[in-house]
Protein backbone atom coordinates (compact mmCIF):
# COMPACT_ATOMS: atom_id res chain seq x y z
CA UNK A 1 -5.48 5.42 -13.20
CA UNK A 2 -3.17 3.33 -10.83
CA UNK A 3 -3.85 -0.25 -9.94
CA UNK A 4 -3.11 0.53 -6.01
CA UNK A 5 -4.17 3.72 -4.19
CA UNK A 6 -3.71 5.17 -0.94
CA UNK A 7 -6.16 3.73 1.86
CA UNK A 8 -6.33 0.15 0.05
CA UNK A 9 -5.37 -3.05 2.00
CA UNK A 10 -2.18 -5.22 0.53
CA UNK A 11 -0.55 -7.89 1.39
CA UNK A 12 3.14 -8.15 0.58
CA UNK A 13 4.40 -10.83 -1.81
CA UNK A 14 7.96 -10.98 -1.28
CA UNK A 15 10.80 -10.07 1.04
CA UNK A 16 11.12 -10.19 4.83
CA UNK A 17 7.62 -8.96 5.60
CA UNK A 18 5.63 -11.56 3.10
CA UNK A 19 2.50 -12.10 3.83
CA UNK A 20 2.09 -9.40 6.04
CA UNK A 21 -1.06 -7.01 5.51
CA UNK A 22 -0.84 -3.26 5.85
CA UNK A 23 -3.30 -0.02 4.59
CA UNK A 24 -1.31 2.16 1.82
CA UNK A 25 -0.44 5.27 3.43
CA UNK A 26 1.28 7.23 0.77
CA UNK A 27 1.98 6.32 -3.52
CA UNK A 28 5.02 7.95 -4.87
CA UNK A 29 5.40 9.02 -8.35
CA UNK A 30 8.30 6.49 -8.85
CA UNK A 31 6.37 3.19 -8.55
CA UNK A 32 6.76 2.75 -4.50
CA UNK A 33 4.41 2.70 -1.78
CA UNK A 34 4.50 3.36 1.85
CA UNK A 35 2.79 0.17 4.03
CA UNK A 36 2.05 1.17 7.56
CA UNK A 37 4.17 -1.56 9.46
CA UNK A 38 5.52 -3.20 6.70
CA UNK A 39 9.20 -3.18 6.06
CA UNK A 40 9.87 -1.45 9.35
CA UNK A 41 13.38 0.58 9.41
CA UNK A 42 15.45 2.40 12.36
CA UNK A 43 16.53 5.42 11.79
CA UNK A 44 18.67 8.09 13.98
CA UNK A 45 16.91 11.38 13.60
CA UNK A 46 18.65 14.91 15.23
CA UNK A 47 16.25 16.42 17.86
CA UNK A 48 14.54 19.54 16.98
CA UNK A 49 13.67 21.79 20.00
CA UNK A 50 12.08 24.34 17.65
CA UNK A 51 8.94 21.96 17.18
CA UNK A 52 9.51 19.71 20.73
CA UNK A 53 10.94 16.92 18.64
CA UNK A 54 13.49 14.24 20.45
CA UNK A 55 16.42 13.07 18.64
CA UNK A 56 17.22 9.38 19.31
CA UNK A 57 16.63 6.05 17.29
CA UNK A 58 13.12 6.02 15.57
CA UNK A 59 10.94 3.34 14.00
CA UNK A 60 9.55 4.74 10.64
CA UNK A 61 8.23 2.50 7.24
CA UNK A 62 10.42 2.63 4.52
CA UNK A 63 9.20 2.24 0.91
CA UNK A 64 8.06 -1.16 -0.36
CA UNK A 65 7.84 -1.67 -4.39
CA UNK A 66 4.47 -1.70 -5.62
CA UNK A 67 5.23 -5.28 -7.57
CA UNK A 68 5.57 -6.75 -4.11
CA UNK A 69 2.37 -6.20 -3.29
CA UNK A 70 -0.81 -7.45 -3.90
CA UNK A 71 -4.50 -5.73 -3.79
CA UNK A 72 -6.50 -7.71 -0.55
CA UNK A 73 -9.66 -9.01 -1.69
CA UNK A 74 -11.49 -9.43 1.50
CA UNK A 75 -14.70 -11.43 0.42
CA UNK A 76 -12.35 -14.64 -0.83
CA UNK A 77 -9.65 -13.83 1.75
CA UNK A 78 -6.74 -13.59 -0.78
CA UNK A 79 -4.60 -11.57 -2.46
CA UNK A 80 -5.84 -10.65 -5.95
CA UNK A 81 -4.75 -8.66 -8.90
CA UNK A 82 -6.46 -5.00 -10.29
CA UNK A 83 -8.16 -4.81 -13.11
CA UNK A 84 -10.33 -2.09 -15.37
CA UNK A 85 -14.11 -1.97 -16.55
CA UNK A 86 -15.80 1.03 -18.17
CA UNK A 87 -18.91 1.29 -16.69
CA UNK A 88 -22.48 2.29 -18.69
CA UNK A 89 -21.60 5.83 -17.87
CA UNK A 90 -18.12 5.66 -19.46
CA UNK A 91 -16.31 5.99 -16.05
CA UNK A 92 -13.27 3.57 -15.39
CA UNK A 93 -13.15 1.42 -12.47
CA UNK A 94 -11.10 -0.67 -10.61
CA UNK A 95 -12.07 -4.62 -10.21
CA UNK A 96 -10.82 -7.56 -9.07
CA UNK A 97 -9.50 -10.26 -11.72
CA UNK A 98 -10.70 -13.29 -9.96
CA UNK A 99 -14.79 -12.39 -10.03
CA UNK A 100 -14.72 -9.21 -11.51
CA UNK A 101 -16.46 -7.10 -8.41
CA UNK A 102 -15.71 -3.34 -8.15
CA UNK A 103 -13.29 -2.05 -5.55
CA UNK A 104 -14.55 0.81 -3.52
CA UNK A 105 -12.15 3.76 -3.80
């Protein structure tokens, strides 16, 4: 089970976007995440008249490592780290380390 999944709100912990907050829009296999409007790149994409697509300079996130970010906890306002629990039922969930409430997936 990962720690951070797509749709969860982080806050980035280092680089040029810290303390920035963005929703997880895509996990990759290799340990990165994709943070919509966090570490913002240009890049020069070739048009494609096939699908109506213009070429030009584009604005697109790049991939952010997943230790530079941070699970937001929004009842304490703060970033906070993930944690497990086995519940009564013997399902695994995800909680937060500083009071131990369940995040909703």
């Amino acid at each position: 089970m990962l720690k951070i999944k797509k749709n969860d709100e982080v806050i980035v912990l280092s680089g040029r976007d810290k303390g920035r907050r963005g929703e997880v829009l895509r996990v990759m296999k290799d340990g990165r995440l994709l943070v919509s409007g966090i570490n913002m790149v240009t890049k020069a994409t070739r048009a494609n008249p096939n699908i109506g697509e213009r070429g030009g300079l584009v604005d697109k996130e790049a991939p952010i490592q997943a230790s530079n970010v941070a699970i937001w906890n929004d009842e304490d306002s703060r970033a906070d780290r993930v944690g497990f629990k086995l519940e009564e039922d013997g399902s695994k969930v995800r909680v937060f380390k500083s009071n131990g409430k369940v995040i909703e997936d």
